[in-house]
PDB file of N, CA and C in Angstrom:
ATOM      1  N   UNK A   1      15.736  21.056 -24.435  1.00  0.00           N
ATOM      2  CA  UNK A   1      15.957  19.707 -23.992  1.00  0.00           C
ATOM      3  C   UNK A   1      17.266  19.201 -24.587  1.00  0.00           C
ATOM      4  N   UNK A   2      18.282  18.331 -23.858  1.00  0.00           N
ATOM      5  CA  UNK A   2      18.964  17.775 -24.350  1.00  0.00           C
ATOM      6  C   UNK A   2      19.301  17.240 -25.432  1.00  0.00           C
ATOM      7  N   UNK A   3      20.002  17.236 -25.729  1.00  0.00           N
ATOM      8  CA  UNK A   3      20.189  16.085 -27.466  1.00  0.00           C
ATOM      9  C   UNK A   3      19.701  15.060 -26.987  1.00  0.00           C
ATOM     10  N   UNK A   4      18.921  13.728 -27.740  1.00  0.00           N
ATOM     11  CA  UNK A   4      18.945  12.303 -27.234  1.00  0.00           C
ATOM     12  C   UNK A   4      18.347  11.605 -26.148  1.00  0.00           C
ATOM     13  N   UNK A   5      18.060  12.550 -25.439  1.00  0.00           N
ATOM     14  CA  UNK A   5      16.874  12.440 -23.757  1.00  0.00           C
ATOM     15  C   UNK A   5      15.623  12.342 -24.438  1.00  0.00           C
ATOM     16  N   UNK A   6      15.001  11.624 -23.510  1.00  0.00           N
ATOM     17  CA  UNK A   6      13.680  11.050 -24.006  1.00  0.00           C
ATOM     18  C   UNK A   6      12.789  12.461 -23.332  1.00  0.00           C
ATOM     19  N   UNK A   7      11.741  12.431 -24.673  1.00  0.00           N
ATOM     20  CA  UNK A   7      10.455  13.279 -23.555  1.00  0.00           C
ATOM     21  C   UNK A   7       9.200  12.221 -22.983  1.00  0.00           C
ATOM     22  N   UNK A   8       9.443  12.506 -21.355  1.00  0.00           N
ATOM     23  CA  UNK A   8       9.005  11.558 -21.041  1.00  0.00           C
ATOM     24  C   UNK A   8       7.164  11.945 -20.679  1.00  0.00           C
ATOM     25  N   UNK A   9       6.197  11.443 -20.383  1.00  0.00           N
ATOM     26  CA  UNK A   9       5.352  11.610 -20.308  1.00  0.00           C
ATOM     27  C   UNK A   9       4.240  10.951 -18.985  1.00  0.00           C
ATOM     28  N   UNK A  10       5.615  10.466 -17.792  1.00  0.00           N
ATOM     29  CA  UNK A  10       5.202   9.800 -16.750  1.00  0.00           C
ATOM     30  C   UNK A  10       5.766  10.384 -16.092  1.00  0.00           C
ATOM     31  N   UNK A  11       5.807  10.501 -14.415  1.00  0.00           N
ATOM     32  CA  UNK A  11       6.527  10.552 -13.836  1.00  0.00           C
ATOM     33  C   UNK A  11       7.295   9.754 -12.823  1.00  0.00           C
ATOM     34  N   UNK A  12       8.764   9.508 -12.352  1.00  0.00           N
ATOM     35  CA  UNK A  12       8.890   7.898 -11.918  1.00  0.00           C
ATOM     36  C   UNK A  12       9.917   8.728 -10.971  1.00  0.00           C
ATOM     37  N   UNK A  13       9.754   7.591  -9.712  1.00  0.00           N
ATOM     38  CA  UNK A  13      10.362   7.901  -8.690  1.00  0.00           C
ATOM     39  C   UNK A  13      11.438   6.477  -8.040  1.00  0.00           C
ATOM     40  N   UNK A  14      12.422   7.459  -7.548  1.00  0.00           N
ATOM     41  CA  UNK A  14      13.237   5.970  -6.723  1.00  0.00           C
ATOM     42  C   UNK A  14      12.503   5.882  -5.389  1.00  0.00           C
ATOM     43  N   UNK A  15      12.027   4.720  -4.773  1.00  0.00           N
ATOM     44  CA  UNK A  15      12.123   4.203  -3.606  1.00  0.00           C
ATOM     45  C   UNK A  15      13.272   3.734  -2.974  1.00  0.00           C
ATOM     46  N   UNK A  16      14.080   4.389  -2.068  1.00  0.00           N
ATOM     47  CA  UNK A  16      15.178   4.031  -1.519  1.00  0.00           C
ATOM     48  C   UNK A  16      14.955   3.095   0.254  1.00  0.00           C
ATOM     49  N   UNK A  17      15.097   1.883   0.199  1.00  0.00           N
ATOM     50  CA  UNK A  17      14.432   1.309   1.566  1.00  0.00           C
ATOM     51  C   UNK A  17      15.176   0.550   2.142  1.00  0.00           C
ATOM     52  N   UNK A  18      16.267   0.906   2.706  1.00  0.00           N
ATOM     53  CA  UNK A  18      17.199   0.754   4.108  1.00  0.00           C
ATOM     54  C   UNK A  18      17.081  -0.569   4.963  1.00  0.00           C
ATOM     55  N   UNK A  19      17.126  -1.824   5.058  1.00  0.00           N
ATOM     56  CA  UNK A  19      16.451  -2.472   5.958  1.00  0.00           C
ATOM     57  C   UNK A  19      16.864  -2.453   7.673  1.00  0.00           C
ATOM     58  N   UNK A  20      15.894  -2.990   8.692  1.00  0.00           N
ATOM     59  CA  UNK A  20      16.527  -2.765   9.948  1.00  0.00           C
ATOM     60  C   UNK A  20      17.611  -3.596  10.493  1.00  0.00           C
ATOM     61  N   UNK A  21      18.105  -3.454  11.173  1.00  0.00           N
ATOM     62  CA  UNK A  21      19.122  -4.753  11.872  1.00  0.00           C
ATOM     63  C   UNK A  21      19.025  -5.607  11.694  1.00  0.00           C
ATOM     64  N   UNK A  22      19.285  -6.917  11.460  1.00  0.00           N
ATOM     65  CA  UNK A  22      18.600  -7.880  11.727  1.00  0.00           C
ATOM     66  C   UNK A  22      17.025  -8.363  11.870  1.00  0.00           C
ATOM     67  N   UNK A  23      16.539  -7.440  10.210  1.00  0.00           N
ATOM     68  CA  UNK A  23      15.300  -7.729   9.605  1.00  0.00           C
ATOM     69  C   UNK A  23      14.982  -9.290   9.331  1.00  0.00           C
ATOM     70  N   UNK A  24      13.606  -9.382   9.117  1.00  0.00           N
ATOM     71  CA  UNK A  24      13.576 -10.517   8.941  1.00  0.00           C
ATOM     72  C   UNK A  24      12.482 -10.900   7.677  1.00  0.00           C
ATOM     73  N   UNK A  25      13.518 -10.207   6.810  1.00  0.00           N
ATOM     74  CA  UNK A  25      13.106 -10.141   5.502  1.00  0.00           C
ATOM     75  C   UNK A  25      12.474 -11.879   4.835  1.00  0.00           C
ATOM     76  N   UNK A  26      13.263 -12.264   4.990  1.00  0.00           N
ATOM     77  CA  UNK A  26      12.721 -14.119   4.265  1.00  0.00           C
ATOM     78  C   UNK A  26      11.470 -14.435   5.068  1.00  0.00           C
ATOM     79  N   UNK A  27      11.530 -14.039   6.057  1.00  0.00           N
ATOM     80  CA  UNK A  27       9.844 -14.317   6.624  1.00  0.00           C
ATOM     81  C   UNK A  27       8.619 -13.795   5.730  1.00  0.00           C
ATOM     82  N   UNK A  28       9.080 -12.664   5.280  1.00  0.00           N
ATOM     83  CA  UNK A  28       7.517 -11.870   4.295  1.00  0.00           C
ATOM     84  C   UNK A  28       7.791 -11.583   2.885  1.00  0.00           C
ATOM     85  N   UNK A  29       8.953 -12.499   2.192  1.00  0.00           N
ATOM     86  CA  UNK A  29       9.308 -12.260   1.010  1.00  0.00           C
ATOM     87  C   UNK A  29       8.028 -12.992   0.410  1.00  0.00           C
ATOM     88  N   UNK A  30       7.187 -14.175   0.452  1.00  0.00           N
ATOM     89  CA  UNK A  30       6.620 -14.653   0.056  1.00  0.00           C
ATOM     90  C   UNK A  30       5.149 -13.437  -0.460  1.00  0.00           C
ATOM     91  N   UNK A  31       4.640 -12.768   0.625  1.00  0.00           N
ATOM     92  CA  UNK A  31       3.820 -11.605   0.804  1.00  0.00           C
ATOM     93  C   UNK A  31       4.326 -10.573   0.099  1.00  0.00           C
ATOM     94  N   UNK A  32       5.317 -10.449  -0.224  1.00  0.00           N
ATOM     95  CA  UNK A  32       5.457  -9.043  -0.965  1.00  0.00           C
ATOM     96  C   UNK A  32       5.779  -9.484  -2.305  1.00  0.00           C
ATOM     97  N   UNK A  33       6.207 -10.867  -2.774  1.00  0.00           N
ATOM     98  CA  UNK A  33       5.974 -11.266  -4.071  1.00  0.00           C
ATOM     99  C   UNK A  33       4.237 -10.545  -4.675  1.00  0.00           C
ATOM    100  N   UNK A  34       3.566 -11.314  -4.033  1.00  0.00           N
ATOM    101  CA  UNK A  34       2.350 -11.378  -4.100  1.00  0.00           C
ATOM    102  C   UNK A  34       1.578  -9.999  -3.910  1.00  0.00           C
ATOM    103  N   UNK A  35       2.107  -9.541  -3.565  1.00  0.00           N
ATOM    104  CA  UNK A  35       1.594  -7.496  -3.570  1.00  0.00           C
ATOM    105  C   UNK A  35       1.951  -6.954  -4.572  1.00  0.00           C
ATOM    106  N   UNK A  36       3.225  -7.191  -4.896  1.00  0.00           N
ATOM    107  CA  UNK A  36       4.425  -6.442  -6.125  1.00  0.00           C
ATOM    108  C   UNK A  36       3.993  -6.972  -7.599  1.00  0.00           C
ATOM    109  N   UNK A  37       3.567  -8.015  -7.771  1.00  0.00           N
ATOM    110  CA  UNK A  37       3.425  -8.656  -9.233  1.00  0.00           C
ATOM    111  C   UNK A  37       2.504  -7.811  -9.524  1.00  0.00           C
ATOM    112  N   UNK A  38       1.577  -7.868  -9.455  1.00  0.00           N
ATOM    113  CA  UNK A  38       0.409  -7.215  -9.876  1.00  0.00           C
ATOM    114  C   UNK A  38       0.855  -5.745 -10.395  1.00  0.00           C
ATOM    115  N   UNK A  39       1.541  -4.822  -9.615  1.00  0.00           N
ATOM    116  CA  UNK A  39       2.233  -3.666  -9.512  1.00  0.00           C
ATOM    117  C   UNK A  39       3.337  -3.444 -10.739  1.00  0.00           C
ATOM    118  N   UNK A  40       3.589  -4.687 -11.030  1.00  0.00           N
ATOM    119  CA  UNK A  40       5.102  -4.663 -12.143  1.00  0.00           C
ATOM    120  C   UNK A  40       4.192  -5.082 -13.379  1.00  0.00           C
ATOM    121  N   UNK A  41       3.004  -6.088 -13.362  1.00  0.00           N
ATOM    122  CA  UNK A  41       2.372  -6.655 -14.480  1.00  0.00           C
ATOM    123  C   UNK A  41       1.594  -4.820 -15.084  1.00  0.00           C
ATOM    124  N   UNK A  42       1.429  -4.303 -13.990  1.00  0.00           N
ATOM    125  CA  UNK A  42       0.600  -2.835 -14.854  1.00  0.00           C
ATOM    126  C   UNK A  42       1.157  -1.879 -14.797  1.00  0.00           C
ATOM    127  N   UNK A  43       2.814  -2.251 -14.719  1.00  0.00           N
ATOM    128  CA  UNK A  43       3.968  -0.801 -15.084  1.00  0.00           C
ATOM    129  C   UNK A  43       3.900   0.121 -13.991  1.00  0.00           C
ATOM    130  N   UNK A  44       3.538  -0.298 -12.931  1.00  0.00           N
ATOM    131  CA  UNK A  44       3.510   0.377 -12.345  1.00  0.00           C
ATOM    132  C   UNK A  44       5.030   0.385 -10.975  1.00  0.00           C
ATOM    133  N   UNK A  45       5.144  -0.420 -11.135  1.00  0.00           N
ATOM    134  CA  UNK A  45       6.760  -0.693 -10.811  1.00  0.00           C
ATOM    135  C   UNK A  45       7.595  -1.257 -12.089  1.00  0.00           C
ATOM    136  N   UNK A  46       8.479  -0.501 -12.189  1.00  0.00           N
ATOM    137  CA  UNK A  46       9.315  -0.337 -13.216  1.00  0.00           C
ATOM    138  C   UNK A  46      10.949  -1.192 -13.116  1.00  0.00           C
ATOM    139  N   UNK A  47      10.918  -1.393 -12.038  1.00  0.00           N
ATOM    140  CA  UNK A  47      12.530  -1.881 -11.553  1.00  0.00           C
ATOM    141  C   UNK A  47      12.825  -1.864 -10.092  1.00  0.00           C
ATOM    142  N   UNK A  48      12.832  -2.945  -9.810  1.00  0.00           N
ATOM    143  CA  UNK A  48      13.073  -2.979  -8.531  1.00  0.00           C
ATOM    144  C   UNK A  48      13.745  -4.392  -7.628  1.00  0.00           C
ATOM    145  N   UNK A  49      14.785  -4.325  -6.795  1.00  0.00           N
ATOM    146  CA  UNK A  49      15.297  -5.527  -6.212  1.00  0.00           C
ATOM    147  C   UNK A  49      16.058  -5.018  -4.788  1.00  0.00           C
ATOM    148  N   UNK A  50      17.088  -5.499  -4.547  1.00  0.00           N
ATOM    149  CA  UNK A  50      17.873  -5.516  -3.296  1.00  0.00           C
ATOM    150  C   UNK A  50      18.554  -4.756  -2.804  1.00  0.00           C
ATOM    151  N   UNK A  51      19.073  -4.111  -2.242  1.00  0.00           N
ATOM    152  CA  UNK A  51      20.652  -3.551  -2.106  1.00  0.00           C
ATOM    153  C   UNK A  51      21.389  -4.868  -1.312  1.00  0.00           C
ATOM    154  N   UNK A  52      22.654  -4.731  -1.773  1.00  0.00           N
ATOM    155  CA  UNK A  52      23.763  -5.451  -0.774  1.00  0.00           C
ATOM    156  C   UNK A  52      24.402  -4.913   0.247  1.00  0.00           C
ATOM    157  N   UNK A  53      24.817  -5.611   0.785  1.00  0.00           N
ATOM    158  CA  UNK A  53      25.402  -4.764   1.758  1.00  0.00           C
ATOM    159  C   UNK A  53      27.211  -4.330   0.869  1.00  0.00           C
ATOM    160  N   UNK A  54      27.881  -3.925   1.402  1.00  0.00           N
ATOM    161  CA  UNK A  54      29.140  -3.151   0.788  1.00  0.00           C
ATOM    162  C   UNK A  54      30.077  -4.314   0.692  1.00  0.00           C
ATOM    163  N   UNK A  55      30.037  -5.059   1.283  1.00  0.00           N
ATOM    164  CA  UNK A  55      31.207  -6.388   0.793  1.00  0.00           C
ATOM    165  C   UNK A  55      30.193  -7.821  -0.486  1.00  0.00           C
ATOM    166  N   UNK A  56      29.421  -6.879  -1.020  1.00  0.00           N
ATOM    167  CA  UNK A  56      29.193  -8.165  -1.540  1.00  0.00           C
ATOM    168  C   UNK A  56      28.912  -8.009  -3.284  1.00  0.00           C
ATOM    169  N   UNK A  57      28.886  -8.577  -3.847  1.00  0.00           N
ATOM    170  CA  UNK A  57      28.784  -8.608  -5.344  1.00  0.00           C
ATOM    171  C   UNK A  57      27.366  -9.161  -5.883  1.00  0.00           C
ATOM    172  N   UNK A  58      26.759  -8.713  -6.763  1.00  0.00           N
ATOM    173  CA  UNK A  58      25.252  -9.558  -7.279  1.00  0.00           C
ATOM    174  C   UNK A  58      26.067 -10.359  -7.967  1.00  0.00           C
ATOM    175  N   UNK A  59      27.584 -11.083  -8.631  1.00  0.00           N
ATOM    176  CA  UNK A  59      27.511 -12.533  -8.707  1.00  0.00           C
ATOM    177  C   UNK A  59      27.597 -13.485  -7.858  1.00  0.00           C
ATOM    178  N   UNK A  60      27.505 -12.838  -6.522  1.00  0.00           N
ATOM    179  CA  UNK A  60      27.984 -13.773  -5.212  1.00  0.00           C
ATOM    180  C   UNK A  60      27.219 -15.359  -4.809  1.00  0.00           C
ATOM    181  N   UNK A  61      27.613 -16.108  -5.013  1.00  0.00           N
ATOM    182  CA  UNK A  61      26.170 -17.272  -5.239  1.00  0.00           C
ATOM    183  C   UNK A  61      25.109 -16.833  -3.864  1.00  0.00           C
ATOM    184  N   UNK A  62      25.733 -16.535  -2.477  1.00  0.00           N
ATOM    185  CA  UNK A  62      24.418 -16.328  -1.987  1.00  0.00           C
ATOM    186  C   UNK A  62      24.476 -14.717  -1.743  1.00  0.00           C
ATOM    187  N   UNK A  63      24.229 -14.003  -2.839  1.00  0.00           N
ATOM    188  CA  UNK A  63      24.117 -12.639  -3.233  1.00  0.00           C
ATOM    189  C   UNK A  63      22.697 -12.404  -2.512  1.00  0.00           C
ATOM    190  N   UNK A  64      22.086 -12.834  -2.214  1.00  0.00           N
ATOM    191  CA  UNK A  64      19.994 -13.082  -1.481  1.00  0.00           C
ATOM    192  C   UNK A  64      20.538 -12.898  -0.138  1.00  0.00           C
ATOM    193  N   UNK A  65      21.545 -13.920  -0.119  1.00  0.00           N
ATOM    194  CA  UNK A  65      21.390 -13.978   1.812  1.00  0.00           C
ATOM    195  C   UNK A  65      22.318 -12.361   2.041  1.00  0.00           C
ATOM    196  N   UNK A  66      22.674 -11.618   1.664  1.00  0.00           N
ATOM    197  CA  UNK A  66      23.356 -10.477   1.542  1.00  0.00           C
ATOM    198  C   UNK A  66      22.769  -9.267   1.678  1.00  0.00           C
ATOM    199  N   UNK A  67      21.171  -9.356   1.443  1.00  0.00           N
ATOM    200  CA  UNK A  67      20.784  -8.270   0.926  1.00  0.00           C
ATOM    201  C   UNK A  67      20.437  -7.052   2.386  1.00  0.00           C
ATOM    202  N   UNK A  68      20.080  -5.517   2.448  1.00  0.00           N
ATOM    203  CA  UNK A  68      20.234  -5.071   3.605  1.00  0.00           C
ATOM    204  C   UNK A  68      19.415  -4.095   3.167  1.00  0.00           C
ATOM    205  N   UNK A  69      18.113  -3.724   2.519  1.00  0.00           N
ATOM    206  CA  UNK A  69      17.224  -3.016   2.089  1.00  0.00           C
ATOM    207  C   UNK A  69      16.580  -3.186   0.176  1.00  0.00           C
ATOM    208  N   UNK A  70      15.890  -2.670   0.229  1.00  0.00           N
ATOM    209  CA  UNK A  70      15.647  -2.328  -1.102  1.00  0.00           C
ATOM    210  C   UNK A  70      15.394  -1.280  -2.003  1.00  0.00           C
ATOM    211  N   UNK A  71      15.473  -1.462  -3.840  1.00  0.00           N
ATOM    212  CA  UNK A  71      15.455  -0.060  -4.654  1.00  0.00           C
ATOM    213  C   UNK A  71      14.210  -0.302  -5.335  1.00  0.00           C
ATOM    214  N   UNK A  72      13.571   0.338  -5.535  1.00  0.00           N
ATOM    215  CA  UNK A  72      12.635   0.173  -6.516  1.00  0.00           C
ATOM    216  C   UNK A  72      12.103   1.711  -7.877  1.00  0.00           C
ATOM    217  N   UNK A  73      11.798   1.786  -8.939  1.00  0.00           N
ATOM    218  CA  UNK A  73      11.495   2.919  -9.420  1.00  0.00           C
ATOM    219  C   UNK A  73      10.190   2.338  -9.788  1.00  0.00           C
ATOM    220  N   UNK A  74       9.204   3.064  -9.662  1.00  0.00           N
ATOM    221  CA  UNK A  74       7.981   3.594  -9.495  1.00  0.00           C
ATOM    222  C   UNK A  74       7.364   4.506 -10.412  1.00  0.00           C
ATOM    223  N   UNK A  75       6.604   3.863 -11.218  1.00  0.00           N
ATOM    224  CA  UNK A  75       5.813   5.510 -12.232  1.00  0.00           C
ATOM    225  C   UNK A  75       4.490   5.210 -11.087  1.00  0.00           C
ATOM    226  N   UNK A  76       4.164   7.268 -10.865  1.00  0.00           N
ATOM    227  CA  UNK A  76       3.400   7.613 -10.034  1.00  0.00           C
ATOM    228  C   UNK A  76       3.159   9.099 -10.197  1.00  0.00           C
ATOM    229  N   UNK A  77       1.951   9.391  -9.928  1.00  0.00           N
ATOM    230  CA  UNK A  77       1.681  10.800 -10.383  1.00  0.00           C
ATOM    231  C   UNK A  77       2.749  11.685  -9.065  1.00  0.00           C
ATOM    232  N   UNK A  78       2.769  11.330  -8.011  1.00  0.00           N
ATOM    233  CA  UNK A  78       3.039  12.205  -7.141  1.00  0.00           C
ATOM    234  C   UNK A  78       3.967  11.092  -6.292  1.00  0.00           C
ATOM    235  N   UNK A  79       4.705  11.752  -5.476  1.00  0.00           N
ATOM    236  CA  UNK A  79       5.350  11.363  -4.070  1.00  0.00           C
ATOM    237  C   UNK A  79       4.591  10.602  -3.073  1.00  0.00           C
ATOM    238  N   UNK A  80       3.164  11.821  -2.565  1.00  0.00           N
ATOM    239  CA  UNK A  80       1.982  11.029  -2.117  1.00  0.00           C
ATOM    240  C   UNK A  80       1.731   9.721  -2.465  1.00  0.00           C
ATOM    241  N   UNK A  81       1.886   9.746  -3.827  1.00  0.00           N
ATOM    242  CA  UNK A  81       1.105   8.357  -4.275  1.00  0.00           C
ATOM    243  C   UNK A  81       2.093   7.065  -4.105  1.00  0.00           C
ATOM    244  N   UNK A  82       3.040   7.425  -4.720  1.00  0.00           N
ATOM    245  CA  UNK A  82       4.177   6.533  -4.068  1.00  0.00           C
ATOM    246  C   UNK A  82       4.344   6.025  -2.190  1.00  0.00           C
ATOM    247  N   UNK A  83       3.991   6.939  -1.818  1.00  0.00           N
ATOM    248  CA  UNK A  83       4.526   6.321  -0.606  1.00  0.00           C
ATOM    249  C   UNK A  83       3.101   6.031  -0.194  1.00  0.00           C
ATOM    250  N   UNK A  84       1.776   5.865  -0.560  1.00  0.00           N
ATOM    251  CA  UNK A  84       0.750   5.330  -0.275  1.00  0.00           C
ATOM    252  C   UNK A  84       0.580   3.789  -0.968  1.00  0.00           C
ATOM    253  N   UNK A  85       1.362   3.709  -1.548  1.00  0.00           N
ATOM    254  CA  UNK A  85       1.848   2.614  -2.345  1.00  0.00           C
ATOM    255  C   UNK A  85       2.944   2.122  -1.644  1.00  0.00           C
ATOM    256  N   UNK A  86       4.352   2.717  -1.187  1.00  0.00           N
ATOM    257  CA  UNK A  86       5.127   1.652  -0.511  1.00  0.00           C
ATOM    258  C   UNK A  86       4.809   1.566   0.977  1.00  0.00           C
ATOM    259  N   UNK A  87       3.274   2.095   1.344  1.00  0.00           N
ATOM    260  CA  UNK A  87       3.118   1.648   2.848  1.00  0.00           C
ATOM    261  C   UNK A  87       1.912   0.294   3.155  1.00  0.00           C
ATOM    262  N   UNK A  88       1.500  -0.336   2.144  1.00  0.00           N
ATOM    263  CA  UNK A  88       0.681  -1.114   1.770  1.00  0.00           C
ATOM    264  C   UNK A  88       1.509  -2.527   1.586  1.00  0.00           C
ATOM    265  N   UNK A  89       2.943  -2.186   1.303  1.00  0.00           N
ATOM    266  CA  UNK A  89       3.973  -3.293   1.000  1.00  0.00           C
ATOM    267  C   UNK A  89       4.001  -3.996   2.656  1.00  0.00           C
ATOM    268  N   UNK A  90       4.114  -5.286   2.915  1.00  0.00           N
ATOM    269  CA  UNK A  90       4.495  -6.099   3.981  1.00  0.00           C
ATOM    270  C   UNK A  90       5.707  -5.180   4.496  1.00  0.00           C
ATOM    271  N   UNK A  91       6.877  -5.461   3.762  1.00  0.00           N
ATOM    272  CA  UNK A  91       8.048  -4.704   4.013  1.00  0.00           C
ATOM    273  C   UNK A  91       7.955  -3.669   5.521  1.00  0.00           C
ATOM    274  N   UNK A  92       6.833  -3.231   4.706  1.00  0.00           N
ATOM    275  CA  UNK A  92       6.818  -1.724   5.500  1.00  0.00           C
ATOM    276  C   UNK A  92       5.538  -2.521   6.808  1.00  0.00           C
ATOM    277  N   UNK A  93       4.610  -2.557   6.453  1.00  0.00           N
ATOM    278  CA  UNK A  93       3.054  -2.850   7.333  1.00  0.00           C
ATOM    279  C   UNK A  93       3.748  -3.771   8.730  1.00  0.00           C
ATOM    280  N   UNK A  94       4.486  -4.332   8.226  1.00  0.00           N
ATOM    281  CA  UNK A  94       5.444  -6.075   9.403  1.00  0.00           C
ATOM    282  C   UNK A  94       5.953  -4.928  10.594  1.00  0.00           C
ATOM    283  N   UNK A  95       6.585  -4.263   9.918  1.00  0.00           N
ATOM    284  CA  UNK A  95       7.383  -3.460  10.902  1.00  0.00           C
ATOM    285  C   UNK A  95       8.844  -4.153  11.115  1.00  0.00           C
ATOM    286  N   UNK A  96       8.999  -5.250  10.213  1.00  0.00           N
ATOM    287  CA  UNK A  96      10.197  -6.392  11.040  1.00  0.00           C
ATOM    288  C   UNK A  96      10.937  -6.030   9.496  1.00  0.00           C
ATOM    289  N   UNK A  97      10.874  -5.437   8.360  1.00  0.00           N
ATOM    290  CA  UNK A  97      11.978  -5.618   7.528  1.00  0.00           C
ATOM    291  C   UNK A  97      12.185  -4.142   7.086  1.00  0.00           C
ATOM    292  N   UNK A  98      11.971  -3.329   6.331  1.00  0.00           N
ATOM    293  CA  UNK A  98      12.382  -2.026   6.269  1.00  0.00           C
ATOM    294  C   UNK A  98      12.299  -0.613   7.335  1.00  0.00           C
ATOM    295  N   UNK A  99      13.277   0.435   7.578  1.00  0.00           N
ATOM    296  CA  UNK A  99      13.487   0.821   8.575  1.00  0.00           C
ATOM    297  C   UNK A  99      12.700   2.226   8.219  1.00  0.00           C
ATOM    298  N   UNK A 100      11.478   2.142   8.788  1.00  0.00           N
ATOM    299  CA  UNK A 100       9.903   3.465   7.736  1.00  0.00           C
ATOM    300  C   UNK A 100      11.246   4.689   8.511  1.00  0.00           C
ATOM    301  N   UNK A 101      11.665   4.893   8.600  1.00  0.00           N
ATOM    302  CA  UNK A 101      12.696   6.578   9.282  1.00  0.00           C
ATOM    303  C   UNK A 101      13.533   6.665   8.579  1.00  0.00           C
ATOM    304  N   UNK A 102      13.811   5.594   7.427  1.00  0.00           N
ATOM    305  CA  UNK A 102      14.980   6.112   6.528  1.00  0.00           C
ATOM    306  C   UNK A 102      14.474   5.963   5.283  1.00  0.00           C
ATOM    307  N   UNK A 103      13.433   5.537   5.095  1.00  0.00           N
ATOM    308  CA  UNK A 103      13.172   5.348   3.961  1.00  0.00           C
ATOM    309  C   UNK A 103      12.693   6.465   2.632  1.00  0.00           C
ATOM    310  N   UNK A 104      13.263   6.840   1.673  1.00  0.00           N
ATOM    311  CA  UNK A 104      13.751   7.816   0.768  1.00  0.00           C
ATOM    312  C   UNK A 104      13.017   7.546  -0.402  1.00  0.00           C
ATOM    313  N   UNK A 105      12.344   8.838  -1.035  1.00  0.00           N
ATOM    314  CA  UNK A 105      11.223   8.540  -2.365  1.00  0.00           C
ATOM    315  C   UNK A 105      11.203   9.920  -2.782  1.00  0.00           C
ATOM    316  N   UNK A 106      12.544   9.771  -3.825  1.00  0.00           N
ATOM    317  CA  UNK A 106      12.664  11.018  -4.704  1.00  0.00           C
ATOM    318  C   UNK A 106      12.517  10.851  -6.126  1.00  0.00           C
ATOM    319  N   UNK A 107      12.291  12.166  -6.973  1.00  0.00           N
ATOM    320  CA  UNK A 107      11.667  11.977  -7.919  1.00  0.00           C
ATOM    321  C   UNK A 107      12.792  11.669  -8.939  1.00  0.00           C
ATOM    322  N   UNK A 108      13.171  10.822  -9.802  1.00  0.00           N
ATOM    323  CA  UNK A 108      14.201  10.608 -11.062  1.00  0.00           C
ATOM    324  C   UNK A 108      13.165  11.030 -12.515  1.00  0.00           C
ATOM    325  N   UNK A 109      14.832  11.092 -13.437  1.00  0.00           N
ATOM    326  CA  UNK A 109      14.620  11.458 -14.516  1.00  0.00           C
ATOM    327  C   UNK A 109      15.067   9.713 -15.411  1.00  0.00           C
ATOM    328  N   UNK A 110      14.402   9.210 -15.682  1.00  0.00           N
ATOM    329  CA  UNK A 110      15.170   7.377 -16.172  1.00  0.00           C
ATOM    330  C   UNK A 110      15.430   7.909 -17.843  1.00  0.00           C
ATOM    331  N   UNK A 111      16.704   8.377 -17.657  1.00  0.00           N
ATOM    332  CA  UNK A 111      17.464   8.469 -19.318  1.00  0.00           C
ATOM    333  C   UNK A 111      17.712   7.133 -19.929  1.00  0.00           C
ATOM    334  N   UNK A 112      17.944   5.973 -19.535  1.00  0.00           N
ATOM    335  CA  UNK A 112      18.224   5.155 -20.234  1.00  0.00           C
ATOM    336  C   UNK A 112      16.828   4.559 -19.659  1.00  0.00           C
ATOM    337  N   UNK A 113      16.288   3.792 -20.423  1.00  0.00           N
ATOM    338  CA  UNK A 113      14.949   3.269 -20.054  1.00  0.00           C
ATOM    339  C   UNK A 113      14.222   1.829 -20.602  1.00  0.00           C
ATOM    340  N   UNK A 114      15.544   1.253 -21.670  1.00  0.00           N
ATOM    341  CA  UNK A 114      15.353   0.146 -22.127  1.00  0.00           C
ATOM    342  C   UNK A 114      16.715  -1.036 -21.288  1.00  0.00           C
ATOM    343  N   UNK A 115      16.924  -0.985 -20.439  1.00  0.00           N
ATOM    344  CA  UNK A 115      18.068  -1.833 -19.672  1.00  0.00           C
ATOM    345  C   UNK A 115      17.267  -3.018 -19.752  1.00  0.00           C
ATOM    346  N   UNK A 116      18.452  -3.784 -19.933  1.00  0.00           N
ATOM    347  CA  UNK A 116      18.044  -5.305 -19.705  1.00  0.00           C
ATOM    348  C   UNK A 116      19.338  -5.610 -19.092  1.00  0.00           C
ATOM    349  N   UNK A 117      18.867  -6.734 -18.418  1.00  0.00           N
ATOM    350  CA  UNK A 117      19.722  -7.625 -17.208  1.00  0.00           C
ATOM    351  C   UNK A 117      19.637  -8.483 -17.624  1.00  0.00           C
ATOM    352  N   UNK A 118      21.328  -9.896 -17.733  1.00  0.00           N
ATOM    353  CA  UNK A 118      20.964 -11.046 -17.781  1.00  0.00           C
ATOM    354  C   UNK A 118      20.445 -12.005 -17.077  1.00  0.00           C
TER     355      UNK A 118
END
């Protein structure tokens, strides 16, 4: 093992989730608050928020109205389990905000694992 790499004892995955055209994400943000807490309160989502689209910055004041899919990392025994988990999300169930044909759930290694954001 590396010098300094953690031995980890979970396994955690990226959710990579693309949104569609002209999704209509602010319609079911309220619903997927309310799915996701629970999920982050028992570690079971680890990190997760927006992508932007390519012209935009997270200091942008409306950095929200910008957004064009989402990231999330995930501790989960398996792939299976993960994506039985991100198909339960509104996101996905609406059919109106993430695009289920692109959506990407590979397994990471999280070397740094104490990040904080201001």
């Amino acid at each position: 093992m590396a010098s300094g790499l953690p031995k980890l004892t979970k396994n955690y995955f990226l959710v990579y989730a693309p949104d569609l055209p002209n999704a209509q994400r602010a319609k079911h943000v309220p619903e997927h608050i309310v799915h996701n807490t629970p999920l982050i309160k028992n570690g079971i989502i680890k990190l997760g928020g927006g992508l932007l689209s390519s012209d935009a910055k997270s200091t942008d004041a409306d950095a929200h109205d910008k957004l064009d899919g989402s990231f999330i990392i995930v501790h989960g025994e398996s792939i299976e389990e993960v994506w039985a988990l991100i198909k339960k999300d509104v996101f996905y169930t609406s059919g109106e905000v993430w695009d289920r044909s692109k959506i990407i759930i590979k397994p990471v290694f999280p070397a740094v694992q104490d990040t904080k954001f201001e």
